[in-house]
Protein backbone atom coordinates (compact mmCIF):
# COMPACT_ATOMS: atom_id res chain seq x y z
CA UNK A 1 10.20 -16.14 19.34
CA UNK A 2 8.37 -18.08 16.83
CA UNK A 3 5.95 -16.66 14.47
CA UNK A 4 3.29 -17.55 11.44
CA UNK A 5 1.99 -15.42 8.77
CA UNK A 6 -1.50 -16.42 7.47
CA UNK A 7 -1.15 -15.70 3.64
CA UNK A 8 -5.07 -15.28 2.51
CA UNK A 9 -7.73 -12.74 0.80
CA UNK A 10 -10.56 -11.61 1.90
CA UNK A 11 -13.74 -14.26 3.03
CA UNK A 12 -11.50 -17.23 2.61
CA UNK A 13 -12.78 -18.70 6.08
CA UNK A 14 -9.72 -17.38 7.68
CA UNK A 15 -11.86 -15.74 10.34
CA UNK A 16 -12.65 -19.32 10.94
CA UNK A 17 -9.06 -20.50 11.19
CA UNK A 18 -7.60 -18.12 13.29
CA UNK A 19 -10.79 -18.42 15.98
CA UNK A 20 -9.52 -22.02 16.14
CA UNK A 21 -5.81 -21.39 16.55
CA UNK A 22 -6.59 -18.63 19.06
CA UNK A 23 -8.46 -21.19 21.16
CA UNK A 24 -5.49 -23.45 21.31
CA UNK A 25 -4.05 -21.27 23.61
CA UNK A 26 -0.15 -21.79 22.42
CA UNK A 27 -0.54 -20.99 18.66
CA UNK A 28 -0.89 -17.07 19.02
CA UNK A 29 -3.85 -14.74 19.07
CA UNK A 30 -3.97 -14.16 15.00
CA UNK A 31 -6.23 -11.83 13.14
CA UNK A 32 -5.68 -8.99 11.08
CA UNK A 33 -3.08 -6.93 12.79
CA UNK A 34 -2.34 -4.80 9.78
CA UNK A 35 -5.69 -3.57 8.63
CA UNK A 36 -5.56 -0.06 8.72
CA UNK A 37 -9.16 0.65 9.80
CA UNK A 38 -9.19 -2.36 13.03
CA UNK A 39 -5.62 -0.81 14.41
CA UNK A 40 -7.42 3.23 14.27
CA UNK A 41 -10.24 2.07 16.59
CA UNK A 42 -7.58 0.49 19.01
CA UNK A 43 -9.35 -3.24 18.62
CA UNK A 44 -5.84 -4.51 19.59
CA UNK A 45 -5.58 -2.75 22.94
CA UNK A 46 -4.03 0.40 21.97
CA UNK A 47 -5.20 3.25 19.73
CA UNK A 48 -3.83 5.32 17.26
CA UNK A 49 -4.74 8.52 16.69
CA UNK A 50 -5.76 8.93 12.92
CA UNK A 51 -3.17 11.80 12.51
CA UNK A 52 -0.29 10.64 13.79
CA UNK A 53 2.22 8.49 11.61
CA UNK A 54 2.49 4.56 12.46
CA UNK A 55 5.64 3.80 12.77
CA UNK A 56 6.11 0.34 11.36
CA UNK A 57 8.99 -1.26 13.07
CA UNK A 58 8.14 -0.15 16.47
CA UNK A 59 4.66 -1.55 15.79
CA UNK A 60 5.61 -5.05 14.89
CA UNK A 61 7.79 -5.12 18.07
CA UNK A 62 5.08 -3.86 20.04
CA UNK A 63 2.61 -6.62 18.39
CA UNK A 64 4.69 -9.69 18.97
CA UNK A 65 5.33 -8.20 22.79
CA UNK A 66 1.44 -7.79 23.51
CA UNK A 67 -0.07 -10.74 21.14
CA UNK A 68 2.31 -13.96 21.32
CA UNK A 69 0.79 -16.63 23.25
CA UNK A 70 2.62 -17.04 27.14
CA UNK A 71 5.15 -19.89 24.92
CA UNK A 72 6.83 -17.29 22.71
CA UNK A 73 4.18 -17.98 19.60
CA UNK A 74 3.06 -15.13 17.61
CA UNK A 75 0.53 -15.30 14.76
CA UNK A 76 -1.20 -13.04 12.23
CA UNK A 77 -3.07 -12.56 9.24
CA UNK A 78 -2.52 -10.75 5.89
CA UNK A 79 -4.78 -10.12 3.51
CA UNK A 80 -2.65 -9.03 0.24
CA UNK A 81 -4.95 -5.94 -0.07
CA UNK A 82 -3.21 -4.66 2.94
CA UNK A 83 0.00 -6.32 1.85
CA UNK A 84 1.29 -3.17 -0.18
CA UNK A 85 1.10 -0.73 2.00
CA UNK A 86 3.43 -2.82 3.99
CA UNK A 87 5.88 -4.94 2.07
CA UNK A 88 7.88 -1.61 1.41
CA UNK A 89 9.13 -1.59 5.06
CA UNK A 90 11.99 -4.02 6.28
CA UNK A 91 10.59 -4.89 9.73
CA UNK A 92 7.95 -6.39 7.49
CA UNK A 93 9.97 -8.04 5.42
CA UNK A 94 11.54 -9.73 7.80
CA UNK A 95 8.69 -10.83 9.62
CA UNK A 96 7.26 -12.34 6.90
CA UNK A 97 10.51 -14.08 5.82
CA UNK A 98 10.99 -15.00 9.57
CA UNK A 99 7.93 -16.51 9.78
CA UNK A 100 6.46 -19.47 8.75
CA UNK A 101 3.79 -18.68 5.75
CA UNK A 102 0.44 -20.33 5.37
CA UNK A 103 -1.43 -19.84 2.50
CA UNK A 104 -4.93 -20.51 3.13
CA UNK A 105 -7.37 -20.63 -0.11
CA UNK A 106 -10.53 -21.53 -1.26
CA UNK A 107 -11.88 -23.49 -4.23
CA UNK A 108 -14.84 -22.37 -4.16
CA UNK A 109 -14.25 -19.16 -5.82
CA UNK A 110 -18.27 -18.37 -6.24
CA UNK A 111 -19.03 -18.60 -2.52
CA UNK A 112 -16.13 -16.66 -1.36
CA UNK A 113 -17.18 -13.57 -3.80
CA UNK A 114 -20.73 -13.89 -2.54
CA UNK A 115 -19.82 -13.90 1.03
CA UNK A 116 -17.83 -10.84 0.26
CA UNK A 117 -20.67 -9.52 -1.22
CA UNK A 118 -22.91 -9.93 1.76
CA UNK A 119 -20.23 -8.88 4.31
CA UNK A 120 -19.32 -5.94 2.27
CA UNK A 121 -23.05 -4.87 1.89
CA UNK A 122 -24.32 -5.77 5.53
CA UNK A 123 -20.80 -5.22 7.23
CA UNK A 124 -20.99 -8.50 9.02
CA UNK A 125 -17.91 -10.11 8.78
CA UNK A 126 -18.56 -12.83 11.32
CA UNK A 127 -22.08 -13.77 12.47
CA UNK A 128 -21.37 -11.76 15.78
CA UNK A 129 -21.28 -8.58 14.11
CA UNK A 130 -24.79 -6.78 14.20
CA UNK A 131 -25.83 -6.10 10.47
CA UNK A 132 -26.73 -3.11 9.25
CA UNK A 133 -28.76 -4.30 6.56
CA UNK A 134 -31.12 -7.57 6.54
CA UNK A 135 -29.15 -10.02 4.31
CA UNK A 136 -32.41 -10.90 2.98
CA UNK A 137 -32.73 -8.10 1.38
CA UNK A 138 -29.59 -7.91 -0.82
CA UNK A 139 -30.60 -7.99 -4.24
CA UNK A 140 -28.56 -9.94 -6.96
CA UNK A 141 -25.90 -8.22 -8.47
CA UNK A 142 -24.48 -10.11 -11.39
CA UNK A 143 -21.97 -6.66 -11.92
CA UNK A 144 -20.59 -6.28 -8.51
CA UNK A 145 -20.50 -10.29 -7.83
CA UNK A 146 -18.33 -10.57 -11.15
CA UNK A 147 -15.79 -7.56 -10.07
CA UNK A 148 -15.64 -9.22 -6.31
CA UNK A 149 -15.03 -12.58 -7.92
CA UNK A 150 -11.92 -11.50 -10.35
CA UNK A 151 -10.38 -8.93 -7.58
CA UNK A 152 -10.46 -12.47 -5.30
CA UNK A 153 -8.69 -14.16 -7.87
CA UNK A 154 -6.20 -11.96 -8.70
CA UNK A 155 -5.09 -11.49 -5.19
CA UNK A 156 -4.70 -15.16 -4.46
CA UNK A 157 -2.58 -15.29 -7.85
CA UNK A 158 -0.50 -12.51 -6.33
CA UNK A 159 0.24 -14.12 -3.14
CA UNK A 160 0.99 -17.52 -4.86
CA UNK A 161 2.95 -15.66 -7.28
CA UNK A 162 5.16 -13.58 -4.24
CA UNK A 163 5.80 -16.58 -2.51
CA UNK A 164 7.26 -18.23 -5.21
CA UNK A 165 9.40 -15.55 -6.07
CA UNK A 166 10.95 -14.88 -2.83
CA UNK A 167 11.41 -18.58 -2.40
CA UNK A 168 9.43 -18.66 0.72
CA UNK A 169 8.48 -22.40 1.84
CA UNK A 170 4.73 -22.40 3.10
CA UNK A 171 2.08 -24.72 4.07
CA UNK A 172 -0.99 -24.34 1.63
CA UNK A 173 -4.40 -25.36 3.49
CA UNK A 174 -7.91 -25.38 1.57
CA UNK A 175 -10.62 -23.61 3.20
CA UNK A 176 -13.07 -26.84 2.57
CA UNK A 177 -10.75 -29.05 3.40
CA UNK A 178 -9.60 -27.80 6.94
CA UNK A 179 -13.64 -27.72 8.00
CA UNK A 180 -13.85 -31.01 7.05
CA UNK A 181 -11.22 -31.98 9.69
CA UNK A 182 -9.75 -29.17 12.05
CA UNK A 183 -7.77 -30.99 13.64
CA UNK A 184 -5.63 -32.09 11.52
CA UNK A 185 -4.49 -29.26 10.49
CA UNK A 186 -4.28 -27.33 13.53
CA UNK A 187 -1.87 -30.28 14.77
CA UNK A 188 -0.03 -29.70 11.44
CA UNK A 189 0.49 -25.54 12.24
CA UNK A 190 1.69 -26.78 15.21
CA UNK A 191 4.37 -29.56 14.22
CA UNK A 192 5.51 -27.25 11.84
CA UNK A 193 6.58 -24.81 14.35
CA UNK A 194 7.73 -27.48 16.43
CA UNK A 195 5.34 -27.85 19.64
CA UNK A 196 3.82 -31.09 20.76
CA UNK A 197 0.12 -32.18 19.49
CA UNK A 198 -0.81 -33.75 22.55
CA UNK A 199 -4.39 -32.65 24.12
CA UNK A 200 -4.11 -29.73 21.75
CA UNK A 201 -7.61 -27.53 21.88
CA UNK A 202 -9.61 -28.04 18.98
CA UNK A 203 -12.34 -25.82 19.24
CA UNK A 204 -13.84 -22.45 17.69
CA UNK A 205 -16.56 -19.92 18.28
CA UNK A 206 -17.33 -18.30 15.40
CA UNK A 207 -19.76 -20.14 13.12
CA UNK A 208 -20.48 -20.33 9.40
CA UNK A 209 -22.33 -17.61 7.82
CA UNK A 210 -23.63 -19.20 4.80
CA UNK A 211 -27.29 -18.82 4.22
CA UNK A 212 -29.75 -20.57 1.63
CA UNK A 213 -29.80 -17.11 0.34
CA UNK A 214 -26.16 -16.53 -0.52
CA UNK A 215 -25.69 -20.38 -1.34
CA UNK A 216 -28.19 -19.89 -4.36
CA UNK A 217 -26.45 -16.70 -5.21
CA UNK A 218 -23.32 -18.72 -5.89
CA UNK A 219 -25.17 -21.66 -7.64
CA UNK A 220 -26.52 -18.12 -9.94
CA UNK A 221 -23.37 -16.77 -10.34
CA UNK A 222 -21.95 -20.32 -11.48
CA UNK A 223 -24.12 -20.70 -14.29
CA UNK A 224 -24.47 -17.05 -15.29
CA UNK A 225 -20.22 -17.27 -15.52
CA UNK A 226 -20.49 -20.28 -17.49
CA UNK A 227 -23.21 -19.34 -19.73
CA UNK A 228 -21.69 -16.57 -20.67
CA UNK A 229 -18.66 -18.88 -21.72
CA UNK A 230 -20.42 -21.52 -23.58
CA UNK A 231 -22.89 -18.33 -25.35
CA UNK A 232 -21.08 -15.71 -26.53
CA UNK A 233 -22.30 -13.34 -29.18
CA UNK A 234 -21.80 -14.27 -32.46
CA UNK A 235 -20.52 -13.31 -34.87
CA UNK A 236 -16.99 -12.68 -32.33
CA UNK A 237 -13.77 -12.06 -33.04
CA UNK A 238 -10.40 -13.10 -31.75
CA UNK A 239 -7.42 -11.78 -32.64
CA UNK A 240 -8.39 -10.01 -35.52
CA UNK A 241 -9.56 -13.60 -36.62
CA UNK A 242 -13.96 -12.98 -36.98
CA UNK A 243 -15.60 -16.10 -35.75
CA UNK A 244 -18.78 -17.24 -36.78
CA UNK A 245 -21.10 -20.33 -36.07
């Protein structure tokens, strides 16, 4: 069987990848098989009860039985705040070693902490999911923006840094660079696991969620990060060494 691991964090558009892969129809069904609070509500097709241990081997098996595409492909999606709680066990380990990695960023580190900001506050995490607070309404919040923003970039450091040290080849994709042209890199996923390009889907149902709201959040959050760069109090002090103008 072949297999992919989508290497991401959170709001990196990978909702938006794996709707396009899904629709494909021979690059797997991924999404994000190892969140703990999607598997409890049985969003997979089978439901665990809260109590009772998950058995992590047995689950991986059972995943790649009931979610590979009819041509042996399986694909999923790891955030690395889930990672932990899983690297520990060998089936994992394996998988992720048996499979091949895609590490899917997003250079725009501003927008992707806002639009965790707004998903986190409204809890929707793609436009189909019903809000449960107007977006309009979110306030700025300079404080929990900044926090979202460093916790984003320390997880992507993380993955890059774990994949490097296990020595584990992967494809690295950009977030605005695969919108730009799907295609290409959907026929890229598939090359690399060796199945022909020809009259490959390209197509997706999930849409963007960015709003003129949360786009001038991130053009605030920009220059509130860099003015508090290029203005810091004075007098400061580094290193024991006291700086003044």
């Amino acid at each position: 069987m072949t297999s992919y691991m989508i290497c991401t964090t959170a709001r990196s558009g990978s909702n938006l990848l794996c709707d396009y892969l899904a629709h494909t129809g021979v690059l797997g069904r991924p999404t994000e098989h190892f969140n703990p609070d999607i598997i409890r509500r049985g969003a997979f097709g089978r439901r665990f009860a809260f109590e009772e241990p998950l058995p992590c081997g047995d689950y991986i098996a059972w995943l790649r039985g009931q979610h590979s595409t009819p041509n042996g492909v399986f694909g999923t999606k790891v955030l690395y705040e889930d990672l932990a709680s899983y690297f520990r066990f060998p089936r994992f380990v394996e998988l992720m070693h048996g499979s091949r990695c895609i590490l899917l960023r997003r250079r725009d580190k501003a927008r992707q902490a806002v639009s965790y900001y707004f998903a986190a506050e409204t809890g929707q995490w793609v436009h189909t999911d019903t809000p449960r607070r107007d977006p309009e309404s979110l306030p700025y919040d300079l404080a929990t923006l900044r926090a979202h923003l460093r916790r984003l970039v320390e997880q992507e450091t993380m993955w890059l840094g774990l994949l490097a040290s296990l020595g584990i080849a992967h494809r690295e994709i950009f977030f605005e660079d695969f919108v730009r042209d799907p295609r290409h890199h959907i026929e890229a996923i598939a090359q690399d696991l060796g199945l022909p390009t020809d009259d490959i889907p390209c197509r997706a149902s999930l849409r963007e969620q960015g709003t003129a709201r949360s786009r001038s959040f991130s053009e605030r959050l920009k220059d509130d990060l860099l003015r508090e760069i290029a203005e810091p109090p004075l007098p400061a002090e580094y290193k024991g060494l006291r700086l003044v103008g």
